[in-house]
C-alpha atoms as a PDB file:
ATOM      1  CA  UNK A   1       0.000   0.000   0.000  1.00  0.00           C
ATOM      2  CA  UNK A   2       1.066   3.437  -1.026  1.00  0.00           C
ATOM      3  CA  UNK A   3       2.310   5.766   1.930  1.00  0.00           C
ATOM      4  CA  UNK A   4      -0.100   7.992   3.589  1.00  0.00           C
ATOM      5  CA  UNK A   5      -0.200  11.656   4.048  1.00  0.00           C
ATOM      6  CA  UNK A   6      -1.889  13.915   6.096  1.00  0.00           C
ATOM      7  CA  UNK A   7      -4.568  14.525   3.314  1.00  0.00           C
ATOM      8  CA  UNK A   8      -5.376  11.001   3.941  1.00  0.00           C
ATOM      9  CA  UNK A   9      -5.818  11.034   7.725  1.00  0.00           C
ATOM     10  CA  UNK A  10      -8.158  14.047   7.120  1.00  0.00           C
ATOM     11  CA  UNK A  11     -10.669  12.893   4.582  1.00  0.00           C
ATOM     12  CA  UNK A  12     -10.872   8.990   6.464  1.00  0.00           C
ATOM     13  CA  UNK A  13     -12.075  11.169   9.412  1.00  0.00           C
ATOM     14  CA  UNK A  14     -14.360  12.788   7.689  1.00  0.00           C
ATOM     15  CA  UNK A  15     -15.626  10.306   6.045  1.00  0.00           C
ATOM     16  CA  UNK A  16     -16.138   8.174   9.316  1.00  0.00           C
ATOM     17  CA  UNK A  17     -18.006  11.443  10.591  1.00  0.00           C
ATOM     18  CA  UNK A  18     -19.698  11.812   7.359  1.00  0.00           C
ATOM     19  CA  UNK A  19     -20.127   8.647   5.603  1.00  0.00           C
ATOM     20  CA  UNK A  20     -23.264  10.543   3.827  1.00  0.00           C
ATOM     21  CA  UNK A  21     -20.700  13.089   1.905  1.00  0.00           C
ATOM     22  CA  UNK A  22     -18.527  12.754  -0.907  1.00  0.00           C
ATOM     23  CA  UNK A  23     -15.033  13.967   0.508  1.00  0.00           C
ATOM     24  CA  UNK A  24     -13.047  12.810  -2.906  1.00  0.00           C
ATOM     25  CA  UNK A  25     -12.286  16.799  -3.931  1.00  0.00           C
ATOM     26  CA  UNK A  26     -10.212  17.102  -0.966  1.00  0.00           C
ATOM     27  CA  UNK A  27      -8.244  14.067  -2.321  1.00  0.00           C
ATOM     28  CA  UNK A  28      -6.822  16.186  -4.783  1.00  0.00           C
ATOM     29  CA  UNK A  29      -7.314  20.033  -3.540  1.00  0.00           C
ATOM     30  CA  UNK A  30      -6.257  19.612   0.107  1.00  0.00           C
ATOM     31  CA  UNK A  31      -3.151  18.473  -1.601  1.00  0.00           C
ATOM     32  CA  UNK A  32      -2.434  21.471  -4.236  1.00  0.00           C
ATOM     33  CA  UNK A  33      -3.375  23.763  -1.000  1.00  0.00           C
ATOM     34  CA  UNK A  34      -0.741  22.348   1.357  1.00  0.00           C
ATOM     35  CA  UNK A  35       1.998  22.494  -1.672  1.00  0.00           C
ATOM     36  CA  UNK A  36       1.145  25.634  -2.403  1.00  0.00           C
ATOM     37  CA  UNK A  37       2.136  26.237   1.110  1.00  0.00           C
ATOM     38  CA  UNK A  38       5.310  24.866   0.647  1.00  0.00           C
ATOM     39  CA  UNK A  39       5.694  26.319  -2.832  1.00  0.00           C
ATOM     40  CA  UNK A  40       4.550  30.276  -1.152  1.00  0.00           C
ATOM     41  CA  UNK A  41       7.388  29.676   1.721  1.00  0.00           C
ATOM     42  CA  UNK A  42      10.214  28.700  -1.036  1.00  0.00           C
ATOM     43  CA  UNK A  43       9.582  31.485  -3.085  1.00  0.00           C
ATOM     44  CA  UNK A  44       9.401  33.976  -0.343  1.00  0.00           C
ATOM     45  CA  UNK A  45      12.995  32.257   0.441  1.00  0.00           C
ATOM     46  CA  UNK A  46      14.529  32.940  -2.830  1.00  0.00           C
ATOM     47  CA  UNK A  47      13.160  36.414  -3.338  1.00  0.00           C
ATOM     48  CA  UNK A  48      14.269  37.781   0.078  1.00  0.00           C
ATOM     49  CA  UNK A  49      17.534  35.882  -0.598  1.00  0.00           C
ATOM     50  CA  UNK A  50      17.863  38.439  -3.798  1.00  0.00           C
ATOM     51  CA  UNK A  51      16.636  41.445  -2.211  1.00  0.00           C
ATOM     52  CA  UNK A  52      13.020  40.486  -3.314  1.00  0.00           C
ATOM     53  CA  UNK A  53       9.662  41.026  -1.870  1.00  0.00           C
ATOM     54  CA  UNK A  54       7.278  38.429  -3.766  1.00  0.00           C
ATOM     55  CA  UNK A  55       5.191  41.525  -5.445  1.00  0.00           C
ATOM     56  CA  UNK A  56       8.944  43.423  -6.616  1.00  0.00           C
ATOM     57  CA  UNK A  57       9.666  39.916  -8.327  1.00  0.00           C
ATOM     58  CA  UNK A  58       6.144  39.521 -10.036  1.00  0.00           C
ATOM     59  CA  UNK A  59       6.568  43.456 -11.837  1.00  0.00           C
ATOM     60  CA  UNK A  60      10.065  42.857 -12.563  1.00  0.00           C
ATOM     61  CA  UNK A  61       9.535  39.427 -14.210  1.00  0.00           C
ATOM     62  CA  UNK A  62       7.077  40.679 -15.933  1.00  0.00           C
ATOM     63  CA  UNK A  63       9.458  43.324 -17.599  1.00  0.00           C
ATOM     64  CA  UNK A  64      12.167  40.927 -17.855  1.00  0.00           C
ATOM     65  CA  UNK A  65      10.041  38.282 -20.038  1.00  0.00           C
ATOM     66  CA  UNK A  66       9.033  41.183 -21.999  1.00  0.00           C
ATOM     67  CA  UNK A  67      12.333  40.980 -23.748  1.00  0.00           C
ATOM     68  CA  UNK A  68      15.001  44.169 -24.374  1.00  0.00           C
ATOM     69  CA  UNK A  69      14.119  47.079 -23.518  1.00  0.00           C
ATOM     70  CA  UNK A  70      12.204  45.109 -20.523  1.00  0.00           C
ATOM     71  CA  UNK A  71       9.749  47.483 -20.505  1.00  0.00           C
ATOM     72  CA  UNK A  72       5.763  47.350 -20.545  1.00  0.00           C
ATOM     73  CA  UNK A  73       2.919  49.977 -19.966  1.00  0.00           C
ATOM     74  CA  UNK A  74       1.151  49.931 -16.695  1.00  0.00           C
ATOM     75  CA  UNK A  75      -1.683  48.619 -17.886  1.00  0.00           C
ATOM     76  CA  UNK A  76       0.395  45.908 -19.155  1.00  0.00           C
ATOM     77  CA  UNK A  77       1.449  45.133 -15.971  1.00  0.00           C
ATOM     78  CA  UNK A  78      -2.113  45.431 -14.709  1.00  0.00           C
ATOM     79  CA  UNK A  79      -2.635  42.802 -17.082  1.00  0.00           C
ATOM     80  CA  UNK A  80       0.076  40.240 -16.209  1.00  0.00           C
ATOM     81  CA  UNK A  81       0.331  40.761 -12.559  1.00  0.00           C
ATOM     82  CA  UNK A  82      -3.508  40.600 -11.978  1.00  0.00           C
ATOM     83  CA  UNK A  83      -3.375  43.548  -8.845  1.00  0.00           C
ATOM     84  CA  UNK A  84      -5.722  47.101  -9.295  1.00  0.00           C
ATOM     85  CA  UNK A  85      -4.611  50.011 -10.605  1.00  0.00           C
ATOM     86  CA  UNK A  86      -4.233  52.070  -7.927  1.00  0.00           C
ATOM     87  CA  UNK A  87      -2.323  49.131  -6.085  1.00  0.00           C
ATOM     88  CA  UNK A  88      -0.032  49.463  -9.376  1.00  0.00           C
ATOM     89  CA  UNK A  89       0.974  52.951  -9.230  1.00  0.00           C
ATOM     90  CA  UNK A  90       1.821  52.225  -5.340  1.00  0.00           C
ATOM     91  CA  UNK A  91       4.387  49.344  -6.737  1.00  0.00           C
ATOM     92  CA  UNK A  92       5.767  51.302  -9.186  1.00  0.00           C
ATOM     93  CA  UNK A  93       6.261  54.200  -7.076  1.00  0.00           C
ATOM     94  CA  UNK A  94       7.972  51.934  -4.680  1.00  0.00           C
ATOM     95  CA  UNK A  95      10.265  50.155  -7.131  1.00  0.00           C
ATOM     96  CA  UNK A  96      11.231  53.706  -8.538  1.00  0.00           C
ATOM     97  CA  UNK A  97      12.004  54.492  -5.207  1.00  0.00           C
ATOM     98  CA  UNK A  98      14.481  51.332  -4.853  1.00  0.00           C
ATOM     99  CA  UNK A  99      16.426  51.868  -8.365  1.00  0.00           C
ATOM    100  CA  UNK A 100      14.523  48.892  -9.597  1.00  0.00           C
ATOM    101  CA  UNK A 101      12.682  50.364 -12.533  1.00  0.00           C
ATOM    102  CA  UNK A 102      12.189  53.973 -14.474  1.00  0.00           C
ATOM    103  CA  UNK A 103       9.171  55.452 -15.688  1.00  0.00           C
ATOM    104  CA  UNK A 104       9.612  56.712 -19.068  1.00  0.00           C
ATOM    105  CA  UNK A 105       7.489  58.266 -21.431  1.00  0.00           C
ATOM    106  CA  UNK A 106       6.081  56.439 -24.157  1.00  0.00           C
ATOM    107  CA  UNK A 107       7.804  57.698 -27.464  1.00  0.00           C
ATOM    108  CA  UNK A 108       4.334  56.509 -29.734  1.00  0.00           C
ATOM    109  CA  UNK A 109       2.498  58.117 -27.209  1.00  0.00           C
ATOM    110  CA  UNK A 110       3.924  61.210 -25.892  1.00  0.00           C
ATOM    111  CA  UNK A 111       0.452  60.823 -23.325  1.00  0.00           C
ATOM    112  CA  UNK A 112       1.710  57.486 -22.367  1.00  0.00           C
ATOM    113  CA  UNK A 113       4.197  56.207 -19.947  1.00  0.00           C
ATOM    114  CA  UNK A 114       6.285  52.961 -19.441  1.00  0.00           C
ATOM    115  CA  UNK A 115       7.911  51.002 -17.025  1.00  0.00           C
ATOM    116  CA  UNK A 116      11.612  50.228 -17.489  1.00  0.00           C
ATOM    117  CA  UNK A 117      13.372  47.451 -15.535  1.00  0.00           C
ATOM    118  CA  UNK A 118      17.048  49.252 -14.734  1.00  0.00           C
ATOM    119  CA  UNK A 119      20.137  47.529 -14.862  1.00  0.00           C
ATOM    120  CA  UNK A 120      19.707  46.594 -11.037  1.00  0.00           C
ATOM    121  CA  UNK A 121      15.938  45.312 -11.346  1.00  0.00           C
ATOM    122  CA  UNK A 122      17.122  43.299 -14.095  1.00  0.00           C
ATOM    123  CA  UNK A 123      19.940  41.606 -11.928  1.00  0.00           C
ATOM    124  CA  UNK A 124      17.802  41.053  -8.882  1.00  0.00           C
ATOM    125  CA  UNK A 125      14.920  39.128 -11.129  1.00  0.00           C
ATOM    126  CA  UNK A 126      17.563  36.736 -12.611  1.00  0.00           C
ATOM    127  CA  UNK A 127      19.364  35.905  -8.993  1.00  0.00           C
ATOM    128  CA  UNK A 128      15.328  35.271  -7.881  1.00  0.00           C
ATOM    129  CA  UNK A 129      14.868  33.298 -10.787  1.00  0.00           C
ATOM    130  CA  UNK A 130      17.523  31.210 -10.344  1.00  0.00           C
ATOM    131  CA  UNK A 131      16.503  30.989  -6.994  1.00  0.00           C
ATOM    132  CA  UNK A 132      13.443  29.722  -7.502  1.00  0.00           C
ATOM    133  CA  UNK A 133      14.198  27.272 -10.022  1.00  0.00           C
ATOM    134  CA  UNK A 134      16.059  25.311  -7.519  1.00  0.00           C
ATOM    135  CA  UNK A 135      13.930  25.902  -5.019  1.00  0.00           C
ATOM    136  CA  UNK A 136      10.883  24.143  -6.920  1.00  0.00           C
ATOM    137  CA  UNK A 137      13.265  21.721  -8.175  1.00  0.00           C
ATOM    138  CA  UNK A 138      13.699  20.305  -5.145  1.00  0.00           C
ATOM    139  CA  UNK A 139      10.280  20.378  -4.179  1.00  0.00           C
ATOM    140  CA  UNK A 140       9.519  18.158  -7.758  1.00  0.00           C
ATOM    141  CA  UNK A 141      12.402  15.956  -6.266  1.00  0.00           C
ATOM    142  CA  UNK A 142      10.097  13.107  -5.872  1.00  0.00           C
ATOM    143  CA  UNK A 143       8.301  12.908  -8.919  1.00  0.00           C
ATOM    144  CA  UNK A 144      10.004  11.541 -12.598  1.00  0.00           C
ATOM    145  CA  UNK A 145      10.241  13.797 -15.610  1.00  0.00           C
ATOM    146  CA  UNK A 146       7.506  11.769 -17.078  1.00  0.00           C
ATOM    147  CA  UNK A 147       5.357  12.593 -13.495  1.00  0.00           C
ATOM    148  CA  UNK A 148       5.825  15.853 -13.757  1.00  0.00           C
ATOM    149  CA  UNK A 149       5.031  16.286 -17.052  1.00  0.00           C
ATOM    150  CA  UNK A 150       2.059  14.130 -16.811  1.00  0.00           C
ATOM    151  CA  UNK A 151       0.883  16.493 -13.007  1.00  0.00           C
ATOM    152  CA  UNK A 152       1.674  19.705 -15.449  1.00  0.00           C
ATOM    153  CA  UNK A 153      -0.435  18.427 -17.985  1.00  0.00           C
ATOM    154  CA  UNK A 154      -3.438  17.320 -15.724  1.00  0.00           C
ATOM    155  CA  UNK A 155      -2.750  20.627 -13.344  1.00  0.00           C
ATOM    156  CA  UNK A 156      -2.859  23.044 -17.028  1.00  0.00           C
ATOM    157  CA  UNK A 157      -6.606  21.422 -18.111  1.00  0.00           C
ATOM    158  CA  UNK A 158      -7.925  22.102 -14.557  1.00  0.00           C
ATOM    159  CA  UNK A 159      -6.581  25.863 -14.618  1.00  0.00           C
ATOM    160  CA  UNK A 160      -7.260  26.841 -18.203  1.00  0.00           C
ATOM    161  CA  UNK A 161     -10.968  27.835 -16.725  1.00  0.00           C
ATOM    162  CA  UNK A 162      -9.855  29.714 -14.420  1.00  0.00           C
ATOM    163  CA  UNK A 163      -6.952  31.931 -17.019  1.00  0.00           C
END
């Protein structure tokens, strides 16, 4: 018999308490909600251990995927980064504050501004990245290539309603 976790010991007491309810979800979403524990503490790890706060990395990986000049519009960010407006403006104040990024104005748009990762921001989101890649790494430890392609594949179909 496989091992058991603590996901386990939870739904056969429930069950025994509740024989009338179908506990099977938790099989599967008590699970991705204690890894995502794990997963939130690692992260929060390798940012800090770059000079990160978890919302710093999230802007400035979102200018650094955007490819030279790593530079998007706020609403772009809005966009990727899925926070309000006004909550925006406060991080990009902030990050201007730190050296991370530069507000520029947009040359098509003389109206328009943009948000420029500097030379600095663009450091400290590769050292997170790299980071975090070996963070999660070693939290996939357990599972085969093949298993992990297989969880990313079953994981993707469940989130694609929620994207």
């Amino acid at each position: 018999m496989a091992s058991r976790d603590e996901v386990d010991r939870i739904v056969d007491a429930w069950s025994r308490e509740r024989p009338d309810v179908d506990f099977s979800p938790l099989q599967v979403l008590s699970r991705v909600d204690r890894l995502s524990r794990h997963l939130e503490r690692a992260r929060r790890s390798a940012f800090a251990a770059s000079g990160l706060e978890p919302w710093e990395f999230d802007v400035l990986s979102a200018l650094r995927r955007a490819g030279a000049p790593y530079q998007l519009s706020p609403k772009a960010l809005l966009q990727q980064t899925l926070v309000s407006s006004g909550t925006m403006t406060n991080r990009i104040d902030r990050l201007v504050a730190s050296g991370l990024v530069e507000r520029r104005t947009d040359p098509s748009d003389g109206r328009g501004i943009l948000v420029v990762a500097t030379p600095l921001g663009r450091e400290r989101v590769d050292a997170a990245i790299r980071g975090l890649l070996e963070s999660e790494a070693e939290l996939l430890e357990a599972l085969s290539r093949v298993d992990q392609e297989r969880l990313a594949a079953l994981l993707r179909k469940l989130s694609l309603d929620f994207d």
